[in-house]
Protein backbone atom coordinates (compact mmCIF):
# COMPACT_ATOMS: atom_id res chain seq x y z
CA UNK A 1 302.08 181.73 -37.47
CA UNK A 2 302.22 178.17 -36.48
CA UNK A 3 299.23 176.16 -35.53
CA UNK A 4 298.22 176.10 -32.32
CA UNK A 5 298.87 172.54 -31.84
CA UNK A 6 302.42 173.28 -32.79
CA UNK A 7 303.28 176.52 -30.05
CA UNK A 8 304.68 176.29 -27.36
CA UNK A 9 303.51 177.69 -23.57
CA UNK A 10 304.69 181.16 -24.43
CA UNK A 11 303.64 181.76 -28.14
CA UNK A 12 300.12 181.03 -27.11
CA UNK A 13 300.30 183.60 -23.96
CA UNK A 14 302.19 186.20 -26.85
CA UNK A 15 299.61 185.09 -29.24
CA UNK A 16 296.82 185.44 -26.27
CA UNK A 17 298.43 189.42 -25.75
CA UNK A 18 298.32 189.82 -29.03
CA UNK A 19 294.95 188.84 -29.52
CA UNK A 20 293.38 191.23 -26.43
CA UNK A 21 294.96 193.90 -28.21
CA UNK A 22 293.20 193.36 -31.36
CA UNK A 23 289.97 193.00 -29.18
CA UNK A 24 290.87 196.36 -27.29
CA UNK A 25 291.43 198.19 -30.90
CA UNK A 26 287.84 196.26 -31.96
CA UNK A 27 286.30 197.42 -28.97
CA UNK A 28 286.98 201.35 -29.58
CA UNK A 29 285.97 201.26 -33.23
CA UNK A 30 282.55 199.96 -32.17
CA UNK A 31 282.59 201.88 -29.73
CA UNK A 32 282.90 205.11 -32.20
CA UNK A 33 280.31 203.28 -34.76
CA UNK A 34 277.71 203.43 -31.98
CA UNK A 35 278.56 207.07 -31.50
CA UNK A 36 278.12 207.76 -34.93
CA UNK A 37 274.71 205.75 -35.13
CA UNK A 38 273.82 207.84 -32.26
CA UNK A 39 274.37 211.14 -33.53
CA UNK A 40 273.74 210.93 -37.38
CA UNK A 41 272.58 213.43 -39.36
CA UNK A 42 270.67 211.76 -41.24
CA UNK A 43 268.61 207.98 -41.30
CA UNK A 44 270.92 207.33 -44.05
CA UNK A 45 274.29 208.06 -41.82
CA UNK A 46 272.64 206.21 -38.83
CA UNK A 47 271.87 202.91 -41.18
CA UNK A 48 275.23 202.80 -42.45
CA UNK A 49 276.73 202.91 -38.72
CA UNK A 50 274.44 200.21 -37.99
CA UNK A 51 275.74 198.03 -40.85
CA UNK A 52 279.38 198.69 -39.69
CA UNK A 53 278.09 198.25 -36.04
CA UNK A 54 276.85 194.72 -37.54
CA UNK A 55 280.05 193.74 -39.50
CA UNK A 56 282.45 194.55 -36.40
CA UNK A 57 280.01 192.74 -33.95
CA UNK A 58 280.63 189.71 -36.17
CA UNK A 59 284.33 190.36 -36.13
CA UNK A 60 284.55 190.25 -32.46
CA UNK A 61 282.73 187.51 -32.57
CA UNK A 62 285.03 185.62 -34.40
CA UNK A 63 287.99 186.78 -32.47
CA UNK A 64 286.52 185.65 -28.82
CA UNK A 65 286.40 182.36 -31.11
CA UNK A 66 289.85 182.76 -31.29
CA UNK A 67 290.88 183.72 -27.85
CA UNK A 68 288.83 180.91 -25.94
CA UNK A 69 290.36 178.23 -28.67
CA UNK A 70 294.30 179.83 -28.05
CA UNK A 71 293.07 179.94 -24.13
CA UNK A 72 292.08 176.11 -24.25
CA UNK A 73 295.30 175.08 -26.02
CA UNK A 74 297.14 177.10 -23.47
CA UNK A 75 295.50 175.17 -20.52
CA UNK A 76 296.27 172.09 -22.17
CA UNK A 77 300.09 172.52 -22.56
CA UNK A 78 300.05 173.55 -19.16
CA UNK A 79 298.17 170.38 -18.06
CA UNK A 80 294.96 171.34 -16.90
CA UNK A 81 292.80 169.81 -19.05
CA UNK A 82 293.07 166.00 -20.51
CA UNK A 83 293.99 165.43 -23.91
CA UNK A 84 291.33 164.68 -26.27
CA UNK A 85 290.61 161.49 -27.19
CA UNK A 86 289.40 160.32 -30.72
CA UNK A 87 286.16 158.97 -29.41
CA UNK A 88 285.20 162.01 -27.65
CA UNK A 89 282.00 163.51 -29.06
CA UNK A 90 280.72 167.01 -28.01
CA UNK A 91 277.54 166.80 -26.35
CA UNK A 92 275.05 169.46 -27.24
């Protein structure tokens, strides 16, 4: 997969589709983890799901990372937003 710099208007909205169905497939296994915390059978089952819970939380989190940074490239090429310049510092 090329960078992001390098793709054009519609490999970022295929990569974008492709990306919400990886979030979709995300959502229903923690979705399932929760149910399994939920109705353990034992304090060891229910830790366990929360440890998965945990890991996939931090996966999602990582790929809205990826969605809002494919979203912001994709408003760029489409001219919405001004290129960045070199001096431009984040402000925090």
């Amino acid at each position: 997969m090329p960078s992001l710099d390098l793709m054009t208007e519609w490999e970022l909205i295929a990569h974008l589709h492709q990306l919400a169905a990886e979030c979709d497939g995300l959502d229903q296994r923690i979705a399932l983890v929760v149910q399994r915390q939920r109705f353990a059978q034992s304090p060891r089952d229910a830790e366990q799901a929360a440890g998965e819970e945990q890991t996939l939380l931090t996966e999602m989190s990582r790929l809205m990372d990826r969605m809002r940074a494919t979203e912001g490239h994709l408003r760029r090429v489409r001219g919405l937003l001004r290129p960045l310049q070199p001096h431009d510092t984040l402000v925090g």
